[in-house]
PDB file of N, CA and C in Angstrom:
ATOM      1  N   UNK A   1       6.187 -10.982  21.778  1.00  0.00           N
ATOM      2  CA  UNK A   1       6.042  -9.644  22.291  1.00  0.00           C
ATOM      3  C   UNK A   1       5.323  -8.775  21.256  1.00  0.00           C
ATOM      4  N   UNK A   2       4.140  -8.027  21.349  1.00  0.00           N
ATOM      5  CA  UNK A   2       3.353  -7.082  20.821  1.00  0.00           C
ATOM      6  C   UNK A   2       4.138  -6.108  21.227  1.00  0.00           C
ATOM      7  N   UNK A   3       4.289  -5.091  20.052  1.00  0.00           N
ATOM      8  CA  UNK A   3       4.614  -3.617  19.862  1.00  0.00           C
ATOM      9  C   UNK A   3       3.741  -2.518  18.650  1.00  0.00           C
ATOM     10  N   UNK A   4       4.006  -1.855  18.595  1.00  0.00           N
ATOM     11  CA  UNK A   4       3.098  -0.853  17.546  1.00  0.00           C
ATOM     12  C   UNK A   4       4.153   0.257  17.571  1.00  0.00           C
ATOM     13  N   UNK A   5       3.846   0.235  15.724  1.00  0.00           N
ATOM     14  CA  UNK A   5       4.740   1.472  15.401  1.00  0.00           C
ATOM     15  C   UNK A   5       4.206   2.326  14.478  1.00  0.00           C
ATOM     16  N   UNK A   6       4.867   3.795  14.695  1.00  0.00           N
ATOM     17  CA  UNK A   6       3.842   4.478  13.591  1.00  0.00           C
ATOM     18  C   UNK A   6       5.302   5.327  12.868  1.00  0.00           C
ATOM     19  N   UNK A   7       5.374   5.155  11.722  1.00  0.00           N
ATOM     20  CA  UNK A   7       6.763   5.682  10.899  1.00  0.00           C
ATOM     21  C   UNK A   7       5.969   7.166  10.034  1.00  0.00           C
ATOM     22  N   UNK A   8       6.814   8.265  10.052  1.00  0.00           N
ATOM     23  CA  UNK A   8       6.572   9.086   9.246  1.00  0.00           C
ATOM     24  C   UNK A   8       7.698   9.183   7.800  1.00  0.00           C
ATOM     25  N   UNK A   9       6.746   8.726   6.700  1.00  0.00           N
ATOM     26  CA  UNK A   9       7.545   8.328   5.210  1.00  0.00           C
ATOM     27  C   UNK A   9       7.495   9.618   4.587  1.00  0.00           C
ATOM     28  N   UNK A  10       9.054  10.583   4.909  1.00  0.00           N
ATOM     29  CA  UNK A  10       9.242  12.220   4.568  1.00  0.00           C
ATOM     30  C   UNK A  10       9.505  11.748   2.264  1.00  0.00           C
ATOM     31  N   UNK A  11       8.450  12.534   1.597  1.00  0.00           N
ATOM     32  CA  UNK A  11       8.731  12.233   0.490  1.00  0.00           C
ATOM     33  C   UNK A  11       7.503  12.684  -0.377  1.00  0.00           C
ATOM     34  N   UNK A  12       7.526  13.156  -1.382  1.00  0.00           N
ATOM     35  CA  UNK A  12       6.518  14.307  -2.339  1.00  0.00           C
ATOM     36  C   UNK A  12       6.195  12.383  -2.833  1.00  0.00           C
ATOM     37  N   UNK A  13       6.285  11.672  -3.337  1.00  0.00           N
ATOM     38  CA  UNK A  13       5.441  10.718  -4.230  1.00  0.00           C
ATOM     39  C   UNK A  13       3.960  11.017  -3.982  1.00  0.00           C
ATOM     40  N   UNK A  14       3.685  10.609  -5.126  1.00  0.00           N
ATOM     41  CA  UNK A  14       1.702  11.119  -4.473  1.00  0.00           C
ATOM     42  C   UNK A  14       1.254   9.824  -4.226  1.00  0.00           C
ATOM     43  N   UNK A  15       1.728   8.759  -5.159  1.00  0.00           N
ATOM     44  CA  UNK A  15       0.896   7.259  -4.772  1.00  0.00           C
ATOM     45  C   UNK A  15       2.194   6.527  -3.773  1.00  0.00           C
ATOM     46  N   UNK A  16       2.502   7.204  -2.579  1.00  0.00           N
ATOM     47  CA  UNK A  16       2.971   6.170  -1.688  1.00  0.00           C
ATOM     48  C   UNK A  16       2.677   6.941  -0.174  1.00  0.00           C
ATOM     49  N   UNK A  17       2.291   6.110   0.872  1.00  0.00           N
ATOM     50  CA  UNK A  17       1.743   6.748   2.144  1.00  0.00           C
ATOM     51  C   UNK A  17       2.510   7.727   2.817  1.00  0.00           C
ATOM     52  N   UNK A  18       2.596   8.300   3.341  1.00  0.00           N
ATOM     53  CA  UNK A  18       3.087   9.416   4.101  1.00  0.00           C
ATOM     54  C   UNK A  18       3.409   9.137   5.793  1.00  0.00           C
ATOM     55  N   UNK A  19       2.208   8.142   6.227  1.00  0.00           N
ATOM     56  CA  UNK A  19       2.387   7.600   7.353  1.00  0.00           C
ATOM     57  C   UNK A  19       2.493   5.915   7.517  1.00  0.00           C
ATOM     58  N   UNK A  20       3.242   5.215   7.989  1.00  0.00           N
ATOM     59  CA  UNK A  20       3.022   3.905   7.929  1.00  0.00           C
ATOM     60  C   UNK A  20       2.772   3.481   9.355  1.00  0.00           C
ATOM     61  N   UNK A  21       1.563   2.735   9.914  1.00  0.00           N
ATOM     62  CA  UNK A  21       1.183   2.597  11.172  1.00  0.00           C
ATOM     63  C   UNK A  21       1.091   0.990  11.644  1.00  0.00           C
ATOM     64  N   UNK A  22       2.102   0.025  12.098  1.00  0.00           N
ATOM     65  CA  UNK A  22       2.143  -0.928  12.220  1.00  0.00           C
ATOM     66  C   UNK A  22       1.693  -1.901  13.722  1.00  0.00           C
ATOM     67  N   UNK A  23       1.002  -2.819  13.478  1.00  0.00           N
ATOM     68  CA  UNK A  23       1.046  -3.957  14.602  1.00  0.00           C
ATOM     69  C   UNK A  23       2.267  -4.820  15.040  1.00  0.00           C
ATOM     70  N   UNK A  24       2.916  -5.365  15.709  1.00  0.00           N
ATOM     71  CA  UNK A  24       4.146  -6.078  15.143  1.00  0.00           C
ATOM     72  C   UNK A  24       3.700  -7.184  16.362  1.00  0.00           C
ATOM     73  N   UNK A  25       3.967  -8.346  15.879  1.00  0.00           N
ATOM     74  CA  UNK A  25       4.352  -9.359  17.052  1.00  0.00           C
ATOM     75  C   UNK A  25       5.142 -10.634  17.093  1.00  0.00           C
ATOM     76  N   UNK A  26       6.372 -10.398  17.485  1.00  0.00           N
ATOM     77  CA  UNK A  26       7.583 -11.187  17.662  1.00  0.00           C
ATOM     78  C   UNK A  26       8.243 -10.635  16.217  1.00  0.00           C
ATOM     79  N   UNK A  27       8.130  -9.482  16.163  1.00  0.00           N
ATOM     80  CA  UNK A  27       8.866  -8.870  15.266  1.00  0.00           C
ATOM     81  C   UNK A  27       8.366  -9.527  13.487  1.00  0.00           C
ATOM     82  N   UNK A  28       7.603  -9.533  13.455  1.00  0.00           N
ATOM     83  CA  UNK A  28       6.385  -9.998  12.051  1.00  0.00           C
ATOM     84  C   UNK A  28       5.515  -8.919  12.361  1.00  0.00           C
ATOM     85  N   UNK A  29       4.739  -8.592  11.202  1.00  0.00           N
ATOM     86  CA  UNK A  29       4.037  -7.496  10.834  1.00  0.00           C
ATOM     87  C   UNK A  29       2.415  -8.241  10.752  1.00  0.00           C
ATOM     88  N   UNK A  30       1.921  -8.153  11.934  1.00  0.00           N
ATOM     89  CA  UNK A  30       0.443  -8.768  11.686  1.00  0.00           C
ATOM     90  C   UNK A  30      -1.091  -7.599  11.179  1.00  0.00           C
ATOM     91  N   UNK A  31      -0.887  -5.992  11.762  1.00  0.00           N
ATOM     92  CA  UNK A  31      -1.569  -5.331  10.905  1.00  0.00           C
ATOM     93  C   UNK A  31      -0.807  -4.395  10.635  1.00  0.00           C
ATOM     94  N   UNK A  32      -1.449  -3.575   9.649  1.00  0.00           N
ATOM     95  CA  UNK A  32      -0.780  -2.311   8.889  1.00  0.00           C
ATOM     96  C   UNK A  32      -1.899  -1.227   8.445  1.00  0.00           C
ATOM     97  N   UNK A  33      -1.688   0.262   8.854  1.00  0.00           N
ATOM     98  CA  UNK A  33      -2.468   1.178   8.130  1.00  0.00           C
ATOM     99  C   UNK A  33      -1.565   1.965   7.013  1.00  0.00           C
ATOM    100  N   UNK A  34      -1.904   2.565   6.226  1.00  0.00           N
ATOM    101  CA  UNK A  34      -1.462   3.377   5.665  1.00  0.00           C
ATOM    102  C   UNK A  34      -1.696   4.645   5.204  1.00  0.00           C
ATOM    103  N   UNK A  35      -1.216   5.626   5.607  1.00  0.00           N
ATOM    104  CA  UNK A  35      -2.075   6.885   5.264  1.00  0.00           C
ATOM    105  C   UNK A  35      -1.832   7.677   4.492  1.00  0.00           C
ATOM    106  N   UNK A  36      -1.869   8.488   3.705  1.00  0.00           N
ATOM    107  CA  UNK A  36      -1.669   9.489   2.519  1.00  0.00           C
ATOM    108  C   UNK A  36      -1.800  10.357   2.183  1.00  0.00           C
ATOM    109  N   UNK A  37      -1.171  11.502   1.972  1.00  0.00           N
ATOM    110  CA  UNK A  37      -1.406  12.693   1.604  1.00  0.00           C
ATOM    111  C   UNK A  37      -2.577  13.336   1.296  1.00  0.00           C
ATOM    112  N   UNK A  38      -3.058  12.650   0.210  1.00  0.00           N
ATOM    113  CA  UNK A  38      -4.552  13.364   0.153  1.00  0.00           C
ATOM    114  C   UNK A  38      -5.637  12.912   0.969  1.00  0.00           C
ATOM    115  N   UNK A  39      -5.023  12.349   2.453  1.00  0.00           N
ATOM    116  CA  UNK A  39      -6.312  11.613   3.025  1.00  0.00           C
ATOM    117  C   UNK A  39      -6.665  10.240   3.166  1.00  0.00           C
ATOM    118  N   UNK A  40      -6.124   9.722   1.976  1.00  0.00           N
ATOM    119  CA  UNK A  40      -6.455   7.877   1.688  1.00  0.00           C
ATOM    120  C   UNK A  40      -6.313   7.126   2.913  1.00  0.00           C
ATOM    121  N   UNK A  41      -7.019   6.551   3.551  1.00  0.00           N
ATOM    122  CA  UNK A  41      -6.187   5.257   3.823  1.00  0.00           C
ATOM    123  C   UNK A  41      -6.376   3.645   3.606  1.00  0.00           C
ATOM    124  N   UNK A  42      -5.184   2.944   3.613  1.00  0.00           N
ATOM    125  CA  UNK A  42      -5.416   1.827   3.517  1.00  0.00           C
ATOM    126  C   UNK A  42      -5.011   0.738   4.444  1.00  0.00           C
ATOM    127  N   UNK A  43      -5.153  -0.430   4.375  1.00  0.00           N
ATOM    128  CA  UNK A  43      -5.024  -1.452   5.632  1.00  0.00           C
ATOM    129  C   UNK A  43      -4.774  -2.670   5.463  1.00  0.00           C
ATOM    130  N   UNK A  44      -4.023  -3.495   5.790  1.00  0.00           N
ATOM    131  CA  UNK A  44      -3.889  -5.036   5.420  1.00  0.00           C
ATOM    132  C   UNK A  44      -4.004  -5.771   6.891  1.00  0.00           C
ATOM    133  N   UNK A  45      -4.000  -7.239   7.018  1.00  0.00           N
ATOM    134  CA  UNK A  45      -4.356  -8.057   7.873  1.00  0.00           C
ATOM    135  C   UNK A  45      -3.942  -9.017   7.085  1.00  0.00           C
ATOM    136  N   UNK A  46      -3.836 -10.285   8.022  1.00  0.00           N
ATOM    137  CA  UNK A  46      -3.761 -11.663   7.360  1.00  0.00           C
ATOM    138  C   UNK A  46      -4.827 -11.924   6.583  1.00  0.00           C
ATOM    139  N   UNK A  47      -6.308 -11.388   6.807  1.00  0.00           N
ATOM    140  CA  UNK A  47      -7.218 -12.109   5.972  1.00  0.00           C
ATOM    141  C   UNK A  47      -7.505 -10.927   5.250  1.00  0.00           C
ATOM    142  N   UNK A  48      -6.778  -9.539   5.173  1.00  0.00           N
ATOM    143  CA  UNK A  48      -7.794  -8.656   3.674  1.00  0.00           C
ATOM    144  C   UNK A  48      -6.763  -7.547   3.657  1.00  0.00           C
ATOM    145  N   UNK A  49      -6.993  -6.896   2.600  1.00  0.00           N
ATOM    146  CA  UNK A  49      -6.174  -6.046   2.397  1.00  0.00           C
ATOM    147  C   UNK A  49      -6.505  -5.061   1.692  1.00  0.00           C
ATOM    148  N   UNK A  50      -6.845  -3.340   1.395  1.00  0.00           N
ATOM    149  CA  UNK A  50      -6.595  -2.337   0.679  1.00  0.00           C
ATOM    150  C   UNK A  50      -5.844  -1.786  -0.211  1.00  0.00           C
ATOM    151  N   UNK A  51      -6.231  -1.998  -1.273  1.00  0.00           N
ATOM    152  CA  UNK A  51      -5.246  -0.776  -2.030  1.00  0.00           C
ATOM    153  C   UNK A  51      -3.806  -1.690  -2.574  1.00  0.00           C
ATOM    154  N   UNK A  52      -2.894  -1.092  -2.521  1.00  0.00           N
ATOM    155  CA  UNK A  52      -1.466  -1.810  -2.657  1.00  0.00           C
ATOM    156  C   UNK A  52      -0.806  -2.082  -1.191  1.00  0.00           C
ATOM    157  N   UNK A  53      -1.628  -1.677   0.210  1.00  0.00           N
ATOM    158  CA  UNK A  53      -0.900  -2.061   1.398  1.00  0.00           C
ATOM    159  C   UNK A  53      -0.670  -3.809   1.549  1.00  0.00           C
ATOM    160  N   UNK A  54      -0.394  -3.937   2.000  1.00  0.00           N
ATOM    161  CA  UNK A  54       0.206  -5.613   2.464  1.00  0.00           C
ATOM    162  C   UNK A  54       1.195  -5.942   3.974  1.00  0.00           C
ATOM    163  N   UNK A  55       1.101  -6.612   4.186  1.00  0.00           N
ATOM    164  CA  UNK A  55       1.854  -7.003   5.379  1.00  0.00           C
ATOM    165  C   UNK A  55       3.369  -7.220   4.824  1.00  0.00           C
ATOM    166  N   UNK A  56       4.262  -6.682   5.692  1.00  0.00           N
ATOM    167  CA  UNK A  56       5.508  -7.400   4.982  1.00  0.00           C
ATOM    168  C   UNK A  56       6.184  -8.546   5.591  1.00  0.00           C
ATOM    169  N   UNK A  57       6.588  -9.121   4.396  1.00  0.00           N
ATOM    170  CA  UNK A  57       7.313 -10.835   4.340  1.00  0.00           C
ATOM    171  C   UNK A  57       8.650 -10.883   5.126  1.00  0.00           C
ATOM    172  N   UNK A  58       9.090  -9.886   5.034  1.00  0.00           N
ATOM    173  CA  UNK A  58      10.436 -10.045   6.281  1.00  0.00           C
ATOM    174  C   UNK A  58      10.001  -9.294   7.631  1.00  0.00           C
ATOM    175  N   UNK A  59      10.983  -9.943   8.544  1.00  0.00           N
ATOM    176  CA  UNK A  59      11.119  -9.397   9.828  1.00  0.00           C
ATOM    177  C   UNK A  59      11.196  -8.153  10.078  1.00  0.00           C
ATOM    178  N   UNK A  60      10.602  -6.962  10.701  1.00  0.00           N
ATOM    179  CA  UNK A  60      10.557  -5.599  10.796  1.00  0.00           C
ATOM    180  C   UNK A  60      11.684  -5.361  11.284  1.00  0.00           C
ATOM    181  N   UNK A  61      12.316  -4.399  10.841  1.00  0.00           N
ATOM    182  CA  UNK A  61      13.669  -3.774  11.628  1.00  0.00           C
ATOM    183  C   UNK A  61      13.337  -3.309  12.275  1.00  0.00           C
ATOM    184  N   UNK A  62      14.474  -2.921  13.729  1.00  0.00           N
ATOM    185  CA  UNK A  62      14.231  -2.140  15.071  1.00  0.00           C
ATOM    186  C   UNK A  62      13.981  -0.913  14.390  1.00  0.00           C
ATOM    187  N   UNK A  63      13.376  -0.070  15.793  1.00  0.00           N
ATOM    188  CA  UNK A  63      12.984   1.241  15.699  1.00  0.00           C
ATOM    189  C   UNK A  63      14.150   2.226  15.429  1.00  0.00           C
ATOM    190  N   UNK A  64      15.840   1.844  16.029  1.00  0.00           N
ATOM    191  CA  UNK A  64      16.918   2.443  15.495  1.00  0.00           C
ATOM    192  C   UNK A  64      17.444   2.090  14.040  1.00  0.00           C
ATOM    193  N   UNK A  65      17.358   1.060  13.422  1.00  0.00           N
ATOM    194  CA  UNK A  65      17.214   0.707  12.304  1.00  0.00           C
ATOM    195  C   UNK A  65      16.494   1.413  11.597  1.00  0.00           C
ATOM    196  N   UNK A  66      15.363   1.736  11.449  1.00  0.00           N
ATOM    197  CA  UNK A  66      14.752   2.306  10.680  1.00  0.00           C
ATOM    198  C   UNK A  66      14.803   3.858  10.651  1.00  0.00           C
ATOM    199  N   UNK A  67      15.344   4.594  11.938  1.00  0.00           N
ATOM    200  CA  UNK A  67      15.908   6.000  12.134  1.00  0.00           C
ATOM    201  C   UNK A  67      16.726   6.391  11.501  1.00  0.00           C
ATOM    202  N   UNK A  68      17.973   4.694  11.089  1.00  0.00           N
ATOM    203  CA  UNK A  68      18.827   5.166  10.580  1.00  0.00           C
ATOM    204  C   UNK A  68      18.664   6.077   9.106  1.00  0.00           C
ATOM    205  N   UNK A  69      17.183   5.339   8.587  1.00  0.00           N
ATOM    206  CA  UNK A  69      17.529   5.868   7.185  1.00  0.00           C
ATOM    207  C   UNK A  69      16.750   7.705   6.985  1.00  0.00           C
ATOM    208  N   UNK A  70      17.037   8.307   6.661  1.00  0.00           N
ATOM    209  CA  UNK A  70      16.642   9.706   6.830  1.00  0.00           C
ATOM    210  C   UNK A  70      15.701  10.388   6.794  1.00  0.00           C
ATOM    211  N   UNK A  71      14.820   8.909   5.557  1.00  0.00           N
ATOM    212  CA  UNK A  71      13.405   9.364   4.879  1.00  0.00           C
ATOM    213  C   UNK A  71      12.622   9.034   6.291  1.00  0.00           C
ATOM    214  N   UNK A  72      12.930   8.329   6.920  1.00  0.00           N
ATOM    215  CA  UNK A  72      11.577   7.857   7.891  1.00  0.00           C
ATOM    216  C   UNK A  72      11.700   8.193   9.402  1.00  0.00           C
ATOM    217  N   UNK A  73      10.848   8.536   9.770  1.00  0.00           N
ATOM    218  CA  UNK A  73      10.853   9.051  11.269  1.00  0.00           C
ATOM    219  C   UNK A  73       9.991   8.272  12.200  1.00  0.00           C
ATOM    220  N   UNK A  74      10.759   7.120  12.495  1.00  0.00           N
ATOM    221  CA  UNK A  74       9.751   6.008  13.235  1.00  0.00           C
ATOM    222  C   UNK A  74       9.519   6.591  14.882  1.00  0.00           C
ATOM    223  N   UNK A  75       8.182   6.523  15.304  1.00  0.00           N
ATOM    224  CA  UNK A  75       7.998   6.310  17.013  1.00  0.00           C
ATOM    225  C   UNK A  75       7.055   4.751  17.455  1.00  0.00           C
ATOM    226  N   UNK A  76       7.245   4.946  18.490  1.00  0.00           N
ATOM    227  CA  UNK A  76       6.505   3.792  19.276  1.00  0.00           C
ATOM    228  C   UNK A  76       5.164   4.178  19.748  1.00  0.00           C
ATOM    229  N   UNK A  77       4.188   3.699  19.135  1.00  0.00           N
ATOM    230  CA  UNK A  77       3.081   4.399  20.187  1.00  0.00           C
ATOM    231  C   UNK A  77       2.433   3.221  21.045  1.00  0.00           C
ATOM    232  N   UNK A  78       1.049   3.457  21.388  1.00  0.00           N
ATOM    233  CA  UNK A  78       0.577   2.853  22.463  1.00  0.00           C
ATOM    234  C   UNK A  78      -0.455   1.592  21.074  1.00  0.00           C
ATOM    235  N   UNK A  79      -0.970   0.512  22.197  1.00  0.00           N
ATOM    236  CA  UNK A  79      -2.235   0.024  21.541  1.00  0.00           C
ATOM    237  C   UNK A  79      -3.270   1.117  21.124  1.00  0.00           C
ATOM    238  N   UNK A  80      -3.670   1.955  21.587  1.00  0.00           N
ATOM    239  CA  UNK A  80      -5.013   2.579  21.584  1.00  0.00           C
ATOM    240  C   UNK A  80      -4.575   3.498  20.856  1.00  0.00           C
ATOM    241  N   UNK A  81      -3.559   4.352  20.414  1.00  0.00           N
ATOM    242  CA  UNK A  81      -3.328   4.673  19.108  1.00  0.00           C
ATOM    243  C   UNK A  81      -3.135   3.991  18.407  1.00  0.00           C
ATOM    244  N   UNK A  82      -2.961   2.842  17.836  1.00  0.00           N
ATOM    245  CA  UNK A  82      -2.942   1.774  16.818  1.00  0.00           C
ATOM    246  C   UNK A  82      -4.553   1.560  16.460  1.00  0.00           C
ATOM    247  N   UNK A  83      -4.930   0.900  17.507  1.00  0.00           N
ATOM    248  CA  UNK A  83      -6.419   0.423  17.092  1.00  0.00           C
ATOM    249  C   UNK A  83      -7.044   2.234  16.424  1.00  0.00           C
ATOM    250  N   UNK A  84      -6.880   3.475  16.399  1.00  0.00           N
ATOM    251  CA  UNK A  84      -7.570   4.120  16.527  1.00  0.00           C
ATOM    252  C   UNK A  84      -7.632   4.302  14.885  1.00  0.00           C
ATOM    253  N   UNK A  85      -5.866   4.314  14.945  1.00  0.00           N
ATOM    254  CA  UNK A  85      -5.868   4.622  13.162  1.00  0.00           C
ATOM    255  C   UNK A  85      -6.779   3.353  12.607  1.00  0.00           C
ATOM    256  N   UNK A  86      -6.162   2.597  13.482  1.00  0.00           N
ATOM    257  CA  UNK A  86      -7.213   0.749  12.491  1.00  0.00           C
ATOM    258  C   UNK A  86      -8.811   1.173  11.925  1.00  0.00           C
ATOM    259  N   UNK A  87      -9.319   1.444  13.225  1.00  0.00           N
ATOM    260  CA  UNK A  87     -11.193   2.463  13.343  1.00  0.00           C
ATOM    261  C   UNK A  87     -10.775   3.092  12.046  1.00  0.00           C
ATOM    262  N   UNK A  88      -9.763   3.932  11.932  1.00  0.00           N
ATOM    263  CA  UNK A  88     -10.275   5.312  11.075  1.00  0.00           C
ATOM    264  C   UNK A  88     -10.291   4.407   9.445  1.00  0.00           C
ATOM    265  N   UNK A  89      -9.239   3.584   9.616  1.00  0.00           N
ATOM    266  CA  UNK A  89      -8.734   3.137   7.987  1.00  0.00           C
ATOM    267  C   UNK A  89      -9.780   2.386   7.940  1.00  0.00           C
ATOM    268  N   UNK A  90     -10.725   1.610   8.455  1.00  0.00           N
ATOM    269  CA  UNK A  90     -11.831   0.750   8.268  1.00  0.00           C
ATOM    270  C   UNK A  90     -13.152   1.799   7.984  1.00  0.00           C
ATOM    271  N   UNK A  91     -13.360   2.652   8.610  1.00  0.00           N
ATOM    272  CA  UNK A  91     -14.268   3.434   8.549  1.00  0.00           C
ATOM    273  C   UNK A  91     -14.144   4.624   7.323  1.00  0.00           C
ATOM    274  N   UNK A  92     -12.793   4.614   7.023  1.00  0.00           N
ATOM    275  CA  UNK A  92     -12.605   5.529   5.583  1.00  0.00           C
ATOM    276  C   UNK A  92     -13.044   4.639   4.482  1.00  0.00           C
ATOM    277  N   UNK A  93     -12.544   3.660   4.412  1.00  0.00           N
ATOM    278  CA  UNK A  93     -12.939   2.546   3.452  1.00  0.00           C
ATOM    279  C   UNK A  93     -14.433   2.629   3.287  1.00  0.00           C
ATOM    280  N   UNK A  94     -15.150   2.407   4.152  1.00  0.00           N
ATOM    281  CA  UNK A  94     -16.732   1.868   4.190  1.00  0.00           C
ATOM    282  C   UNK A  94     -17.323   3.470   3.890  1.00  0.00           C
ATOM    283  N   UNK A  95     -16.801   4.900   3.896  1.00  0.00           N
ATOM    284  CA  UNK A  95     -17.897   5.771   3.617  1.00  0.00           C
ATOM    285  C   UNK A  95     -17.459   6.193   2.207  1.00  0.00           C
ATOM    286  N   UNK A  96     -15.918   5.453   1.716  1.00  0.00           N
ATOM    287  CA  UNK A  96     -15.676   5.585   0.273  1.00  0.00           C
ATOM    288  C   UNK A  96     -16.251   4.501  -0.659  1.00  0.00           C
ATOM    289  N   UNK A  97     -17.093   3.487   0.021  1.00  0.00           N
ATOM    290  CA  UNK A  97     -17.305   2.455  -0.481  1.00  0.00           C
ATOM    291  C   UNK A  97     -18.573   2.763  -1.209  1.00  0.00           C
TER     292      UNK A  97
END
């Protein structure tokens, strides 16, 4: 089962994302954006990766799971908001490149 999630990470750090925007399927993390305060973003995949983002090695917790904890404000969005952030984090990359 494909799902997509986009978490808001509430927290002043300057080097850690602010938004975390995920692919998920069968509950594994196949893409990831990451976005950042001053703008940054970054992106991982099985074959490449940005920055310090990465796919993660364990199973994603549910969307109530992750509510539970205070810092993060997870929703569900659609494919076509997923792919959109994907566009933007690929296309930020290439005009910072």
């Amino acid at each position: 089962m494909m799902s997509y999630l986009r978490v808001a990470w509430h927290h002043t750090l300057r080097d850690e994302p602010v938004w975390l925007i995920s692919e998920i399927v069968d509950n594994a993390e196949v893409r990831k954006v990451e976005i950042y305060a001053d703008g940054r973003h970054d992106y991982a995949d099985v074959y490449q990766s940005t920055g310090t983002t990465s796919l993660s090695v364990t199973p994603m917790p549910s969307i109530a799971e992750i509510a539970e904890q205070e810092e993060f404000t997870p929703e569900e969005i659609d494919r076509d908001a997923f792919e959109v952030a994907w566009r933007n984090a690929i296309a930020w990359h290439r005009a910072e490149g």
